[in-house]
N, C-alpha and C. Protein backbone atom coordinates (compact mmCIF):
# COMPACT_ATOMS: atom_id res chain seq x y z
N UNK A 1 3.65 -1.78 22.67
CA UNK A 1 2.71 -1.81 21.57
C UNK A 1 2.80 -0.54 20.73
N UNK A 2 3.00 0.78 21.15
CA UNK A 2 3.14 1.76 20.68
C UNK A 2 4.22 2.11 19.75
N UNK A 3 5.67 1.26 20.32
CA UNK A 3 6.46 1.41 19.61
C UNK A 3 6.63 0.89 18.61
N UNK A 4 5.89 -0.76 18.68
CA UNK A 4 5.74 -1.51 17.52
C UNK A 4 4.93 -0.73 16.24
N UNK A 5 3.48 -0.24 16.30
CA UNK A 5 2.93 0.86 15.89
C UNK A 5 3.98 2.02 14.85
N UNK A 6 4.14 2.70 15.53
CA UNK A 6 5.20 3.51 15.89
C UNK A 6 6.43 3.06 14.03
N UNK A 7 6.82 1.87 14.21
CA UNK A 7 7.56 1.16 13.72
C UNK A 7 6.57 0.24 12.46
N UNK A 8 5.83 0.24 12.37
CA UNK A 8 4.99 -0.29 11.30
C UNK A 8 4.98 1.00 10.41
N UNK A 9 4.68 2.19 11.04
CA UNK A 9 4.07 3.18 10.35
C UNK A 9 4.83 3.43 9.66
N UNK A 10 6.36 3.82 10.16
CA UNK A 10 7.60 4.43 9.82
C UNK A 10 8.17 3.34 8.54
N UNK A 11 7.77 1.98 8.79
CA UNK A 11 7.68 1.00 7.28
C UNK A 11 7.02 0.94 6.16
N UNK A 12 5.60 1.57 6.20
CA UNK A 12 5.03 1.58 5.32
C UNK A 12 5.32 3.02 4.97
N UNK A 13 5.68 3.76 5.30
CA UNK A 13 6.04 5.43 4.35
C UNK A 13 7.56 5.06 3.97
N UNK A 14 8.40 4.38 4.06
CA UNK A 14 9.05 4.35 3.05
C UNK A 14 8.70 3.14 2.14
N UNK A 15 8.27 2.40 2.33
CA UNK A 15 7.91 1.22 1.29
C UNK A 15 6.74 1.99 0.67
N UNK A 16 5.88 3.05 0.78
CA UNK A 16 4.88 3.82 -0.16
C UNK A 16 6.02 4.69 -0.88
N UNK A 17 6.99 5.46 0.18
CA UNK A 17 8.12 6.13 -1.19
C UNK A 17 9.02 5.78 -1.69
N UNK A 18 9.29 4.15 -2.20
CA UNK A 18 10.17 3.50 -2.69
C UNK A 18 9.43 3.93 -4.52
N UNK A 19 8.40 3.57 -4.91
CA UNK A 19 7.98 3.97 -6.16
C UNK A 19 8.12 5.13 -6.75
N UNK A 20 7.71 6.44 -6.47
CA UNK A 20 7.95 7.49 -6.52
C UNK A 20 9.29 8.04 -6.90
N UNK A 21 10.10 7.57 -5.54
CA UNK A 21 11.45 7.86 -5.98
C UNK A 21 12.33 7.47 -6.94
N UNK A 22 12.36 5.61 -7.19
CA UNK A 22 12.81 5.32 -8.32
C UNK A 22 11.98 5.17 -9.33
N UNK A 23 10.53 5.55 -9.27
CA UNK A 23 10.23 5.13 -10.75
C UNK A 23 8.99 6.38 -10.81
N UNK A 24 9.23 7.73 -10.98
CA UNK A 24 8.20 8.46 -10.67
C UNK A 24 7.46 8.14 -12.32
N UNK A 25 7.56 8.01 -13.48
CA UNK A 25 6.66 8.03 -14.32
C UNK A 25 6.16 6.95 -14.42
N UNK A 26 6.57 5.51 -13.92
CA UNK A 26 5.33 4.33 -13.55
C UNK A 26 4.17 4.79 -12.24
N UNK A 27 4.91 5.85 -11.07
CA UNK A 27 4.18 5.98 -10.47
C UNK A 27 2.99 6.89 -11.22
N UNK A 28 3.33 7.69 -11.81
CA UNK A 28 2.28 8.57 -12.39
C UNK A 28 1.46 7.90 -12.99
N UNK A 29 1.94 6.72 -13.70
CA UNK A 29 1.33 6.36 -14.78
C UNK A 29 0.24 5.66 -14.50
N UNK A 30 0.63 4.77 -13.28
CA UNK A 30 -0.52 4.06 -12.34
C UNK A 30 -1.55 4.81 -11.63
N UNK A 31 -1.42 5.82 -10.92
CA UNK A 31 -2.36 7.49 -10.75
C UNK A 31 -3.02 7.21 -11.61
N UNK A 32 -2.80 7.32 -12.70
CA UNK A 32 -3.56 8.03 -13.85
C UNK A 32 -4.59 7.04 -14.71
N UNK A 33 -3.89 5.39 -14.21
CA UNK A 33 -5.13 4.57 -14.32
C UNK A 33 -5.77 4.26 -13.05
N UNK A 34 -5.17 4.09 -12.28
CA UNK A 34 -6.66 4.60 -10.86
C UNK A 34 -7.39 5.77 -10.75
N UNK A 35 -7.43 6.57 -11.41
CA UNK A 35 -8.91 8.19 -11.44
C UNK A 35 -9.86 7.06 -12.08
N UNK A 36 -9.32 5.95 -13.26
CA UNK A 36 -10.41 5.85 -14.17
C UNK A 36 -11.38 4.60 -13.34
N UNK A 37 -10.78 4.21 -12.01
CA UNK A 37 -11.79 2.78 -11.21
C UNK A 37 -12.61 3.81 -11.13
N UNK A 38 -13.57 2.60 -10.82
CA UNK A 38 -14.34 3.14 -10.26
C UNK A 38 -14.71 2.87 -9.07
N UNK A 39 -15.44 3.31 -7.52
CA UNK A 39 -15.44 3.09 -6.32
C UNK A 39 -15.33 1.82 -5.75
N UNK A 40 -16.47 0.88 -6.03
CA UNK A 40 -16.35 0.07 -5.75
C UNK A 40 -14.43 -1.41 -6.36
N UNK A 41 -14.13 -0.88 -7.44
CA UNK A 41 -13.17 -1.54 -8.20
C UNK A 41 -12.08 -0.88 -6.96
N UNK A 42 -11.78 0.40 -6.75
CA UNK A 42 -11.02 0.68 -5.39
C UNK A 42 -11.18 0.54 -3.96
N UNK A 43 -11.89 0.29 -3.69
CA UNK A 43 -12.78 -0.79 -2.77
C UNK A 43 -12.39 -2.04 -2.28
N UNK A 44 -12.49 -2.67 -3.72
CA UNK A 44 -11.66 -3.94 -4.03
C UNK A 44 -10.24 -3.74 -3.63
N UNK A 45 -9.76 -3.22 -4.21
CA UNK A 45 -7.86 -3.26 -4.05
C UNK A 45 -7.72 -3.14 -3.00
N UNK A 46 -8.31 -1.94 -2.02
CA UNK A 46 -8.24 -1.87 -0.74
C UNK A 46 -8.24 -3.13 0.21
N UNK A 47 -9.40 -3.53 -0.12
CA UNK A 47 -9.78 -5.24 0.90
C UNK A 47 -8.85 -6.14 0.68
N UNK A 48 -8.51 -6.37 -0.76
CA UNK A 48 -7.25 -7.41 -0.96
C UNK A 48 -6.27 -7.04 -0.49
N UNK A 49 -5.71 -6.01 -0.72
CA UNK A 49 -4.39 -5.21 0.27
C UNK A 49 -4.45 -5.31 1.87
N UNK A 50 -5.44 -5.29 2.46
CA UNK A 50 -5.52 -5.45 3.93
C UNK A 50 -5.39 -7.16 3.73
N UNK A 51 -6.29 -7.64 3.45
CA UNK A 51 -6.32 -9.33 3.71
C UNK A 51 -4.72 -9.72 3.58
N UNK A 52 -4.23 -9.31 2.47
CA UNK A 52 -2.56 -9.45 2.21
C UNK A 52 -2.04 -9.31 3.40
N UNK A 53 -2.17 -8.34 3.55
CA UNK A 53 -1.75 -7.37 5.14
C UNK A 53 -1.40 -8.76 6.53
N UNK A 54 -2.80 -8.67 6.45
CA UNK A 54 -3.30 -9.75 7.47
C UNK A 54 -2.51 -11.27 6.83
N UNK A 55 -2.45 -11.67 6.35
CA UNK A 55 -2.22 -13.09 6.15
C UNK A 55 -0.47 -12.89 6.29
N UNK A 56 -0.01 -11.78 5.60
CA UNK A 56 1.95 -11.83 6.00
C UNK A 56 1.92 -11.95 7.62
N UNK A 57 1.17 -10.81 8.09
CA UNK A 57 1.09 -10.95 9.57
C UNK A 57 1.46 -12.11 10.48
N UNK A 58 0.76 -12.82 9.99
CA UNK A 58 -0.26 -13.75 10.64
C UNK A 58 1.04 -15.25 10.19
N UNK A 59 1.80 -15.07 9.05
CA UNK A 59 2.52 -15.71 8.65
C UNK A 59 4.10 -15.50 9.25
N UNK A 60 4.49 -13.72 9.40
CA UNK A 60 5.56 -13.84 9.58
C UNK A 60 5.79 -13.72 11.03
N UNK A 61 4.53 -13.77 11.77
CA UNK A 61 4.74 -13.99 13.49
C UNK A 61 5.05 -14.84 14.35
């Protein structure tokens, strides 16, 4: 279980630095319209992003 863990984590830090690297001024650019949500609107993205999460899961097992 740990290693699986382990191996999730190590997937999502490069799939978070896939943007950055090839596209750092979309990444900025998106930054710079997320300061302007507001809490609850990031909140939101958050919950849909996990549910996403959960349903590939749940799909590709």
């Amino acid at each position: 279980m740990t290693e699986n863990l382990f191996l999730a984590f190590a997937l999502m830090l490069i799939l978070e630095g896939l943007m950055p690297f090839l596209l750092p001024a979309v990444w900025r650019e998106t930054f710079k319209r997320l300061i302007l949500f507001s809490d609850g609107q990031i909140r939101f993205v958050g919950l849909t992003s996990m549910i996403v999460g959960l349903i590939l899961l749940m799909v590709f097992k």
